[in-house]
Protein backbone atom coordinates (compact mmCIF):
# COMPACT_ATOMS: atom_id res chain seq x y z
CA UNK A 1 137.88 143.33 59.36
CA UNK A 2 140.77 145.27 57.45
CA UNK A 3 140.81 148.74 58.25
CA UNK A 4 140.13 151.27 55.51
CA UNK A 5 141.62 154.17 54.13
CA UNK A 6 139.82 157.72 53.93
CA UNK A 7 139.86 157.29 50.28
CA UNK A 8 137.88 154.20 50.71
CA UNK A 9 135.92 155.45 52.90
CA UNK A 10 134.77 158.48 50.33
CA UNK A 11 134.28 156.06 47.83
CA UNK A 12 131.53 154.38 49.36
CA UNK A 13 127.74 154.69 48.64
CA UNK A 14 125.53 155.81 51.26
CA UNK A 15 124.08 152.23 51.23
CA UNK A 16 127.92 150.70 51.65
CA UNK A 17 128.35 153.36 54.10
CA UNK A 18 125.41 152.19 56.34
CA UNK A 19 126.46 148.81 56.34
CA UNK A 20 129.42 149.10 57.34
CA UNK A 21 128.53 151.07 60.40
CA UNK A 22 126.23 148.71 61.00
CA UNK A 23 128.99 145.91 60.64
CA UNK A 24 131.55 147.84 62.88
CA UNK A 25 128.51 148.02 65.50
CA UNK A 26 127.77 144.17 65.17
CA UNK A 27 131.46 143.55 66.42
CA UNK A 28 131.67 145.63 69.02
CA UNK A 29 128.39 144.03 70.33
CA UNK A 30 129.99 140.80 69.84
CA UNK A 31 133.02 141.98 71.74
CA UNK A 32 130.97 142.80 74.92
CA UNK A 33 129.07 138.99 74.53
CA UNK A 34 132.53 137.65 74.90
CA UNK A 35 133.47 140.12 78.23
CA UNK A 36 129.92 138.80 79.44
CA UNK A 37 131.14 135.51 78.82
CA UNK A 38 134.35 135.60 80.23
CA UNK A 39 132.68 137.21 83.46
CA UNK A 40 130.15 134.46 84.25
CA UNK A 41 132.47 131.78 83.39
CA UNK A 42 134.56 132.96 86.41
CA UNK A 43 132.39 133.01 88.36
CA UNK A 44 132.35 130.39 91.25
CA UNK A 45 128.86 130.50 91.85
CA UNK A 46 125.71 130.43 89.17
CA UNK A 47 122.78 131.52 89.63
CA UNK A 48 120.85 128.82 88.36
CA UNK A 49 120.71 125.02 87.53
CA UNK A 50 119.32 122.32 85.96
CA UNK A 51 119.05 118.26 85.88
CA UNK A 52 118.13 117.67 82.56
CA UNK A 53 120.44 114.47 82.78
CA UNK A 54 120.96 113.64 86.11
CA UNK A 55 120.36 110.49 87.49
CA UNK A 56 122.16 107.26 88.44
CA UNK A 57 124.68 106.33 85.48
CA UNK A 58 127.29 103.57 85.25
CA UNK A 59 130.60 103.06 83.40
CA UNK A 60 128.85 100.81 80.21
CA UNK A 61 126.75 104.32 79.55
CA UNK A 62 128.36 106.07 76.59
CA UNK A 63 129.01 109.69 77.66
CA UNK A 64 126.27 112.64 77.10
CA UNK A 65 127.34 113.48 73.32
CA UNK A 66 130.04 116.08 73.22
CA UNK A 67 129.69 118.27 76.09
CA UNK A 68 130.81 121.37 74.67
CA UNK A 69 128.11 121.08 71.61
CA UNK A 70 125.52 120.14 74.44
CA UNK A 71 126.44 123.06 76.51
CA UNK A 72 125.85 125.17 73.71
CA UNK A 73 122.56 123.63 72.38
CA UNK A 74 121.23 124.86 75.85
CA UNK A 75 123.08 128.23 75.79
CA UNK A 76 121.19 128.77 72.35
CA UNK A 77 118.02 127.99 73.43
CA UNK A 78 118.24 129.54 77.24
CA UNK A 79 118.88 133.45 76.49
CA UNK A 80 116.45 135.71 75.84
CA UNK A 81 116.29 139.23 73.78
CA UNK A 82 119.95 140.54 74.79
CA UNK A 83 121.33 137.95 77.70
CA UNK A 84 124.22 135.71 77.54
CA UNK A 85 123.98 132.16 79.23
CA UNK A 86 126.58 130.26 80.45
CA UNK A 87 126.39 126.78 80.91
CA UNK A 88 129.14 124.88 82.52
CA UNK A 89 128.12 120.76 82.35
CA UNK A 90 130.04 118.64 85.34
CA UNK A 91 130.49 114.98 84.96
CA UNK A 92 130.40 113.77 88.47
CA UNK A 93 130.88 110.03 89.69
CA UNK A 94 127.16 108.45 89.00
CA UNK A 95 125.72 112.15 87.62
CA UNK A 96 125.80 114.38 85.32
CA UNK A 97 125.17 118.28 86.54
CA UNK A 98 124.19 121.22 84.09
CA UNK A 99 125.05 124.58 86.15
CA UNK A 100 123.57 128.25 84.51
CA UNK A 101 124.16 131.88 85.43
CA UNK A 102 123.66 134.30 83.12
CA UNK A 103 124.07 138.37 83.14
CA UNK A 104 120.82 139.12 84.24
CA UNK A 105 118.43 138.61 87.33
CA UNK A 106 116.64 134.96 86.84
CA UNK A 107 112.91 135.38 87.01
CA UNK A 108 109.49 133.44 87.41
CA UNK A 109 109.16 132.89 83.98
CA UNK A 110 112.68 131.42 83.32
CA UNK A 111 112.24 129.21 85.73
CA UNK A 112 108.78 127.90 84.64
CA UNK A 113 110.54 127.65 80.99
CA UNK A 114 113.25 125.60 82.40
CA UNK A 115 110.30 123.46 84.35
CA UNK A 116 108.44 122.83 81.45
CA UNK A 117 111.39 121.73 79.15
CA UNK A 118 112.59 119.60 81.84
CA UNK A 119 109.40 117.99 81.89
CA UNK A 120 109.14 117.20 77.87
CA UNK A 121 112.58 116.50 77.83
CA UNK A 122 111.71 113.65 80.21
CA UNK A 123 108.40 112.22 78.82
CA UNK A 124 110.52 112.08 74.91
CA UNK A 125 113.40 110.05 76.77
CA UNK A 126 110.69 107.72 78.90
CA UNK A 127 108.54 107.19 75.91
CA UNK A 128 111.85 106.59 73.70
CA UNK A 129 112.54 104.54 71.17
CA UNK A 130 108.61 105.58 70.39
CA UNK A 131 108.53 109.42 69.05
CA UNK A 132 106.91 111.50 71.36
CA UNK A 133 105.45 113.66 68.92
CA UNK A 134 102.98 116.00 71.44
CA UNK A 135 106.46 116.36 74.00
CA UNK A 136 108.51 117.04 71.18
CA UNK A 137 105.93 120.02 69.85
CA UNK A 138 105.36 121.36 73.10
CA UNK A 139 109.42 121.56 73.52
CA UNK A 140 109.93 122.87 69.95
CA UNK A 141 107.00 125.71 70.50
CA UNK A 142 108.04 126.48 74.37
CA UNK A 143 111.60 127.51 72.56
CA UNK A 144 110.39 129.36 69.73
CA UNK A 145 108.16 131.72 72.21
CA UNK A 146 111.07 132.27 74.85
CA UNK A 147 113.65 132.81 72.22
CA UNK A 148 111.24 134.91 69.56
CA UNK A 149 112.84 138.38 70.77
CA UNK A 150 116.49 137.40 69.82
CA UNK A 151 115.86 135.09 66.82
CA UNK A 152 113.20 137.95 65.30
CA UNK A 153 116.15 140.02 65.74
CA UNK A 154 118.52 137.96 63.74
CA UNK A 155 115.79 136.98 61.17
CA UNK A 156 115.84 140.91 60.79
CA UNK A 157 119.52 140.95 60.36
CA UNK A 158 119.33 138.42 57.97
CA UNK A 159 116.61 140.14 55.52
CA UNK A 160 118.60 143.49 55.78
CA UNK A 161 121.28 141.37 53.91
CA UNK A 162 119.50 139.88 51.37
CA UNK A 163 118.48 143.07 50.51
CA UNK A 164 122.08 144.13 51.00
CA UNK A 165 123.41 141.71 48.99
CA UNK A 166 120.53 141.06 46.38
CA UNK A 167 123.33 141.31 43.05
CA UNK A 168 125.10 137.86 44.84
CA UNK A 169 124.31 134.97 43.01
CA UNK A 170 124.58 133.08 46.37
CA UNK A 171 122.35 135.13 48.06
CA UNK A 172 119.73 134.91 45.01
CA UNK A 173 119.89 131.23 45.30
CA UNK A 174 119.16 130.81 48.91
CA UNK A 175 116.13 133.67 48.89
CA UNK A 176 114.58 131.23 45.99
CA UNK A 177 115.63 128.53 48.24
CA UNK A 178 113.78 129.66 51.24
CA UNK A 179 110.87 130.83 48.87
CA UNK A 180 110.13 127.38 47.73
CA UNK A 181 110.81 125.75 50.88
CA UNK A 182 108.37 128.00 53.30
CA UNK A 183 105.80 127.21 50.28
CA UNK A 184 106.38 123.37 50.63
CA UNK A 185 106.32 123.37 54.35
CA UNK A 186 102.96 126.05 55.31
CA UNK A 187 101.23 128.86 54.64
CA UNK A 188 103.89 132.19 53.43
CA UNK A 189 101.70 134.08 55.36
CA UNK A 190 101.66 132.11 58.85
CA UNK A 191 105.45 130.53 58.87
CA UNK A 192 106.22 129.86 62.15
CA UNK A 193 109.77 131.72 62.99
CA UNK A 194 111.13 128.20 63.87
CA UNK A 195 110.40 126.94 60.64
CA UNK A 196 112.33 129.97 58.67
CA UNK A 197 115.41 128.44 61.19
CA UNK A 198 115.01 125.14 60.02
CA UNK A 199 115.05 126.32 56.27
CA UNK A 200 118.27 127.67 57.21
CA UNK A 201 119.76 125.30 58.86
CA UNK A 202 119.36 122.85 55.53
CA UNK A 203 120.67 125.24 53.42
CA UNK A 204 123.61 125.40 55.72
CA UNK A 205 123.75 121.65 55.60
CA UNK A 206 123.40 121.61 51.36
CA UNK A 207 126.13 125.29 51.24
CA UNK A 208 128.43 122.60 53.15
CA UNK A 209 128.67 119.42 51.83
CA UNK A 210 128.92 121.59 48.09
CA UNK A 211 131.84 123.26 49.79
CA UNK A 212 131.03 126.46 48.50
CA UNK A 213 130.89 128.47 52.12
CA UNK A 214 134.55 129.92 51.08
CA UNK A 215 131.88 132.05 48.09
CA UNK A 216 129.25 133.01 49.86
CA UNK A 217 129.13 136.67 51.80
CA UNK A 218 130.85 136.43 55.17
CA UNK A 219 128.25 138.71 57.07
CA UNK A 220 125.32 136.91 54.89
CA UNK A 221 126.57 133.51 56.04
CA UNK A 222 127.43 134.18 59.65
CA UNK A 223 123.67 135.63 59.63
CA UNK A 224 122.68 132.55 58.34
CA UNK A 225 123.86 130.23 60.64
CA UNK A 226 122.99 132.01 64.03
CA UNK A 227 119.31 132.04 62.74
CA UNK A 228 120.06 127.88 62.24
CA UNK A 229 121.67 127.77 65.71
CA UNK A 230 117.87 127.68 67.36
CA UNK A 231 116.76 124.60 65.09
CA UNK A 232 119.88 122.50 65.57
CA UNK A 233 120.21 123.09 69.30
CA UNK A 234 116.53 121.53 69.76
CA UNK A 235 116.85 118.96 67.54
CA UNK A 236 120.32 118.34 68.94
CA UNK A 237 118.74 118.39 72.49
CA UNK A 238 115.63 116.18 71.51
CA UNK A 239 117.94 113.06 69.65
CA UNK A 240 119.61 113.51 72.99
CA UNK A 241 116.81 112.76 75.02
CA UNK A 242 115.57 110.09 72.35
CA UNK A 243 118.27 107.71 72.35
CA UNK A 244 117.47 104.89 74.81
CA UNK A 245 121.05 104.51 75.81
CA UNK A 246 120.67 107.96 78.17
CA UNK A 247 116.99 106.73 79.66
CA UNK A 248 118.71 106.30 82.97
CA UNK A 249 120.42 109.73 82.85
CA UNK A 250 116.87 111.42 81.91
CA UNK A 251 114.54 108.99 84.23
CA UNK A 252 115.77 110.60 87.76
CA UNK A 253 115.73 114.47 86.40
């Protein structure tokens, strides 16, 4: 972001004023994420980690989809309220490791999380090509609980710039957008925080294949897609486990 000049600065409403202190406090949160990162990536030991595809693989088996987007499917879906996860995924002769460590202590209830997704992670890959439809909703809700805090938070971030923003005609478009859509899919008055990322995460899809991104509010879009991150990394992480050519990855985890 541009520096700006007192005169600028003067000029500014109260309202513009606000958000921009809120924006300058935004990147210097973002700043110490990356220092966090940079620290447990370092690191030579982690202090946790997880065989969601290990097991005994051979040199016909395609490779785990793109490591870096499956690294950060877990990442997304691993970190509660303020933490930063780092997950480093070694390819090994026969295996496949996931390693974890993140900047806070690991408790009893992150590792009964990781237990349980483990678990429905393996029933959707044994049961696969056949949908495992009560695996995949216990997954999908054991997320949304463990990651409420931190995707309430963005959610909140998000509604502070519609409101922000409410003149844009791209901003009108996707609050009509996600009006009709949590209509269509439930209740207004009982949508599940999940669902509100999988609203977004279409209209990121429909904003992108219009090519129109380059228009739309940088803030307001970044906002956007972090609140889409949480539905894409499951569904990224369930077609994972689905696809029958990874069953003998998945069967020994």
């Amino acid at each position: 972001m541009a520096s700006l000049s007192y005169s600028q600065v003067a000029r500014m409403s109260p309202r513009e004023l606000k958000k921009l202190k809120e924006h300058k406090k935004e990147l210097k949160e973002r700043e110490k994420v990356k220092e966090f990162e940079k620290e447990l990536y370092s690191k030579e030991c982690v202090a946790q980690s997880i065989n969601f595809v290990v097991g005994e693989a051979n040199k016909e088996l395609p490779a785990l989809i793109d490591r870096e987007i499956f690294s950060y499917y877990l990442a997304t879906i691993l970190a509660r309220d303020k933490e930063v996860v780092a997950v480093w995924l070694r390819i090994l002769q026969g295996r496949c490791e996931i390693y974890l460590s993140k900047n806070s202590d690991w408790l009893d209830k992150d590792n009964k999380y990781i237990d349980n997704i483990t678990k429905y992670l393996k029933n959707i890959s044994k049961n696969a090509p056949v949908i495992s439809k009560d695996n995949e909703r216990d997954f999908l809700e054991a997320v949304t609980i463990y990651c409420s805090t931190k995707l309430k938070s963005r959610l909140k971030k998000l509604h502070d710039d519609i409101e922000f923003y409410d003149d844009n005609e791209h901003v009108k478009f996707f609050s009509d957008f996600l009006s009709v859509r949590v209509t269509m899919v439930s209740n207004a008055e009982n949508t599940n925080i999940i669902t509100i990322s999988g609203i977004c995460k279409e209209y990121c899809e429909k904003i992108k294949k219009a090519k129109i991104e380059s228009k739309i509010p940088s803030e307001f879009l970044r906002h956007i897609k972090k609140v889409s991150f949480y539905m894409a990394s499951t569904i990224g992480i369930v077609e994972c486990a689905r696809n029958i050519q990874y069953k003998s990855l998945f069967s020994n985890v």
